[in-house]
C-alpha atoms as a PDB file:
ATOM      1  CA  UNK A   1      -6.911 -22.845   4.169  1.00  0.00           C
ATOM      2  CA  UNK A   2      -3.747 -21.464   2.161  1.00  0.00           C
ATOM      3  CA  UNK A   3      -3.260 -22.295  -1.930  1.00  0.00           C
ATOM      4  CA  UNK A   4       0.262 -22.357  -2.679  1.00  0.00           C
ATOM      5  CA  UNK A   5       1.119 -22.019  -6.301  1.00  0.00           C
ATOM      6  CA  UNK A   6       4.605 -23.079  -7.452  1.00  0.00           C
ATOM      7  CA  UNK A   7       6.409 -22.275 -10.223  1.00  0.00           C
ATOM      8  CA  UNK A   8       9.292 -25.339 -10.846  1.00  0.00           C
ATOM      9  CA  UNK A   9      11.477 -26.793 -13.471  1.00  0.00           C
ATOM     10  CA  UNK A  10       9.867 -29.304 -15.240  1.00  0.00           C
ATOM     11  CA  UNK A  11      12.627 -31.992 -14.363  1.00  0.00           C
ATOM     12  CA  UNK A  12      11.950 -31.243 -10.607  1.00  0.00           C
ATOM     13  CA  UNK A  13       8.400 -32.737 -10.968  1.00  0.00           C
ATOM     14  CA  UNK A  14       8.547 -36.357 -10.234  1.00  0.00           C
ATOM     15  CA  UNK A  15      11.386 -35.239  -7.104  1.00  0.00           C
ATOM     16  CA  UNK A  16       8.705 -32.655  -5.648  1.00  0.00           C
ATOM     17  CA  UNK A  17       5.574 -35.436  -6.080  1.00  0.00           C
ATOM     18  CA  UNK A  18       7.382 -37.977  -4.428  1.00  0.00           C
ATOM     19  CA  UNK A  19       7.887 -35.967  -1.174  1.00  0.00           C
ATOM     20  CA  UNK A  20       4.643 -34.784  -1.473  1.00  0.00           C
ATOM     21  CA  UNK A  21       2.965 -37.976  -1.128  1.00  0.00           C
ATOM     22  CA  UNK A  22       5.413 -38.909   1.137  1.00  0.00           C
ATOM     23  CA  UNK A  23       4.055 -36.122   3.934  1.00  0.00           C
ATOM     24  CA  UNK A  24       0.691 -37.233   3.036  1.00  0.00           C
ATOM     25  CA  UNK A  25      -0.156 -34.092   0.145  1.00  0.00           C
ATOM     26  CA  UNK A  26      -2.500 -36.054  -1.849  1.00  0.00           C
ATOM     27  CA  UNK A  27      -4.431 -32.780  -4.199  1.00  0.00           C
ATOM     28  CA  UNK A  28      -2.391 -31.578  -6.428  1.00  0.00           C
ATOM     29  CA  UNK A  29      -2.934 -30.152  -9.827  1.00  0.00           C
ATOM     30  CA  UNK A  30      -0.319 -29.784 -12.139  1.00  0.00           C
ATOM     31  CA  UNK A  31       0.127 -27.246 -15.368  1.00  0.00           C
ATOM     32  CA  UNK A  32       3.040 -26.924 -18.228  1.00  0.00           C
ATOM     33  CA  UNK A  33       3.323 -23.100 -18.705  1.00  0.00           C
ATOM     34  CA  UNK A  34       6.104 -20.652 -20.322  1.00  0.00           C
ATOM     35  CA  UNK A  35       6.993 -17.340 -18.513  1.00  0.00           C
ATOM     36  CA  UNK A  36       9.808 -15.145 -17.921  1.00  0.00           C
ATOM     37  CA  UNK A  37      10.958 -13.590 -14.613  1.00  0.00           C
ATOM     38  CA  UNK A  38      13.831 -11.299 -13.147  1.00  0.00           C
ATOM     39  CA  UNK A  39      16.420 -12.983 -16.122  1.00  0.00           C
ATOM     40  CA  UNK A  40      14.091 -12.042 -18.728  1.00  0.00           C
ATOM     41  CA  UNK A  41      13.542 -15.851 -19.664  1.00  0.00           C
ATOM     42  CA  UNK A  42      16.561 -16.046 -21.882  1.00  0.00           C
ATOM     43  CA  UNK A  43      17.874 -19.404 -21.371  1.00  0.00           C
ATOM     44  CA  UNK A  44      21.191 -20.243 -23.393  1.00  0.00           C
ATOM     45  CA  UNK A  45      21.643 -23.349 -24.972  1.00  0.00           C
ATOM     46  CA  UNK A  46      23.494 -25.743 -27.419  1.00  0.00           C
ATOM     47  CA  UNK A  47      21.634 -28.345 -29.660  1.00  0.00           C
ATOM     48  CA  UNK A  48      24.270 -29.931 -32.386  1.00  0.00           C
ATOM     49  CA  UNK A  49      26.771 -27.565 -31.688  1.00  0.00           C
ATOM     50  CA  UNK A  50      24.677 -24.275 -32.377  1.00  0.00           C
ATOM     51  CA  UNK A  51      24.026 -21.884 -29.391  1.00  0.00           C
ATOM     52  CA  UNK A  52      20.287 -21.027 -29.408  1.00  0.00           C
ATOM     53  CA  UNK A  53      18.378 -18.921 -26.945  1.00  0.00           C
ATOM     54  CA  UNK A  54      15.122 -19.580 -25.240  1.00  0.00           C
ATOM     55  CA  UNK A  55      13.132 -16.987 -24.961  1.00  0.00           C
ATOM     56  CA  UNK A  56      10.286 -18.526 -22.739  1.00  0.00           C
ATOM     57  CA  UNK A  57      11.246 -21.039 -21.067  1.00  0.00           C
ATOM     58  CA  UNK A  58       8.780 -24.233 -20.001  1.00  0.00           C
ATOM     59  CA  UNK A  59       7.915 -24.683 -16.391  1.00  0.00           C
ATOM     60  CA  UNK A  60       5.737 -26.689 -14.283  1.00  0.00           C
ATOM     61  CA  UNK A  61       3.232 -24.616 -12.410  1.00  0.00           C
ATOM     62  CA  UNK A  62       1.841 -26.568  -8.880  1.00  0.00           C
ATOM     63  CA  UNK A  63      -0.983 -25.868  -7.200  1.00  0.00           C
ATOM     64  CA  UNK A  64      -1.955 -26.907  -3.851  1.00  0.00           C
ATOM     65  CA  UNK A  65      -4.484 -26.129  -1.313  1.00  0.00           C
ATOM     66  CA  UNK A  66      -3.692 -27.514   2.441  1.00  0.00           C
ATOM     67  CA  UNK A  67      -4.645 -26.381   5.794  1.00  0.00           C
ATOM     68  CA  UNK A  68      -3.469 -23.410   7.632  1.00  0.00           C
ATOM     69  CA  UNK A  69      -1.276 -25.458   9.829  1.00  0.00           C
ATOM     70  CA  UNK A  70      -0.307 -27.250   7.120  1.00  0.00           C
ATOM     71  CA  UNK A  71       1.275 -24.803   4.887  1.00  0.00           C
ATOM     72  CA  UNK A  72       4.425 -23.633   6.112  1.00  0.00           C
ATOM     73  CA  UNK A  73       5.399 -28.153   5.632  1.00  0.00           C
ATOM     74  CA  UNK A  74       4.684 -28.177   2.281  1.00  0.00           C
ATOM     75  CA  UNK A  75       6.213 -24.763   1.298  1.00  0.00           C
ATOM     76  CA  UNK A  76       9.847 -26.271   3.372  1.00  0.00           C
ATOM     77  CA  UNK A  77       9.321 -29.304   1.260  1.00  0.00           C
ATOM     78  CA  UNK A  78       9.200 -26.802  -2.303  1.00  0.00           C
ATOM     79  CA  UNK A  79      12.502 -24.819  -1.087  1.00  0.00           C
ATOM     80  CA  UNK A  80      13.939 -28.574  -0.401  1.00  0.00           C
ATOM     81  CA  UNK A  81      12.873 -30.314  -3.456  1.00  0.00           C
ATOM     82  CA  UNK A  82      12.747 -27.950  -5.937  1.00  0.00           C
ATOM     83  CA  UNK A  83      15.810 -26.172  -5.526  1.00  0.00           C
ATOM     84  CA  UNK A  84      19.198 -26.624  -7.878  1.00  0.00           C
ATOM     85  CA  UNK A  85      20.886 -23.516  -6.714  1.00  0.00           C
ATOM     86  CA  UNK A  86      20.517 -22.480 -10.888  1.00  0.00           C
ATOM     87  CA  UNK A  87      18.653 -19.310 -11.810  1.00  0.00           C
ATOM     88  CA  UNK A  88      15.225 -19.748 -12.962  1.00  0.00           C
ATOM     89  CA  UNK A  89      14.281 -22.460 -10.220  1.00  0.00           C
ATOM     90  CA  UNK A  90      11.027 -20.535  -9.525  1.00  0.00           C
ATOM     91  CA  UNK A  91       8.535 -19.022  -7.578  1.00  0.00           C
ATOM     92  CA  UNK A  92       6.010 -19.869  -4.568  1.00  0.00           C
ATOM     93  CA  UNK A  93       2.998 -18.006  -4.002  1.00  0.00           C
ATOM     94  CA  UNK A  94       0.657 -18.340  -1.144  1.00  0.00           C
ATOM     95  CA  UNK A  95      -2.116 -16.609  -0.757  1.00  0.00           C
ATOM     96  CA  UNK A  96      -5.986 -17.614   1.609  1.00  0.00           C
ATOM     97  CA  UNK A  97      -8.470 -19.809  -0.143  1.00  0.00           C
ATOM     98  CA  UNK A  98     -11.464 -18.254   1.801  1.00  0.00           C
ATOM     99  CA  UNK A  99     -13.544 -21.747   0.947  1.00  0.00           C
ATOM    100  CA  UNK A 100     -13.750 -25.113  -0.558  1.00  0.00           C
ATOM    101  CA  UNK A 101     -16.411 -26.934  -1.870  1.00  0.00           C
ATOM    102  CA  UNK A 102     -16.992 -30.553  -3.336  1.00  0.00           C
ATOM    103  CA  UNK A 103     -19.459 -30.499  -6.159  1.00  0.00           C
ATOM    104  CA  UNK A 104     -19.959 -33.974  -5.609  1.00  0.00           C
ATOM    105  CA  UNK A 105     -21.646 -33.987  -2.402  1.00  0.00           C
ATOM    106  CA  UNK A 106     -21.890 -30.543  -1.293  1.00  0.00           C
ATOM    107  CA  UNK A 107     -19.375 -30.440   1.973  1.00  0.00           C
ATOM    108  CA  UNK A 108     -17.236 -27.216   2.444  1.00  0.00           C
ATOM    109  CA  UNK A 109     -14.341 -26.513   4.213  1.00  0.00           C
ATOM    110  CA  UNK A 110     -11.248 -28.515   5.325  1.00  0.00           C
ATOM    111  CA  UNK A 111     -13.042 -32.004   4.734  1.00  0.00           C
ATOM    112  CA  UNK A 112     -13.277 -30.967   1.419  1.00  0.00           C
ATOM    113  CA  UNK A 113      -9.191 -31.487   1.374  1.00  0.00           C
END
């Protein structure tokens, strides 16, 4: 099993979602957060004529845990959906998840998912 983490603009939410459920990605859970990267997190703005600078700017953090043949789908489906071409789009991170368990009943493994 793989957990991929993704870091996203929090307008690209409902756009990712939708073609997650669409390839069948039901577990998902879903996190506002603030960070900086490369850029610093200084984000430029305007708000009644005023410039203003964000220092850390909001994103939506993903996480997902899929099967091992499963993963490289859902991390083409980030890159797609996720994507503006802007800096500060984000980050994905995949790393093992050595095992899953369901507290409810016990099972481990990939019928946990």
């Amino acid at each position: 099993m793989k957990k991929i983490e993704a870091i996203i603009r929090p307008l690209r939410l409902e756009t990712v979602k939708t073609a997650l459920a669409e390839a069948g990605v039901t577990g998902i859970s879903v996190s506002d957060v603030r960070g900086s990267g490369r850029g610093g997190g200084h984000m430029p703005g305007t708000f009644r004529g005023e410039e203003y600078v964000i220092r850390m700017p909001a994103k939506t953090k993903l996480e997902i845990v899929v099967r091992d043949e499963d993963a490289d789908d859902v991390i083409e489906l980030l890159l797609q959906h996720a994507r503006t071409g802007e800096e500060g789009d984000g980050w994905i991170f995949v790393m093992p998840a050595l095992e899953a368990l369901r507290i409810r009943t016990g099972e481990t493994g990939d019928s946990v998912l």
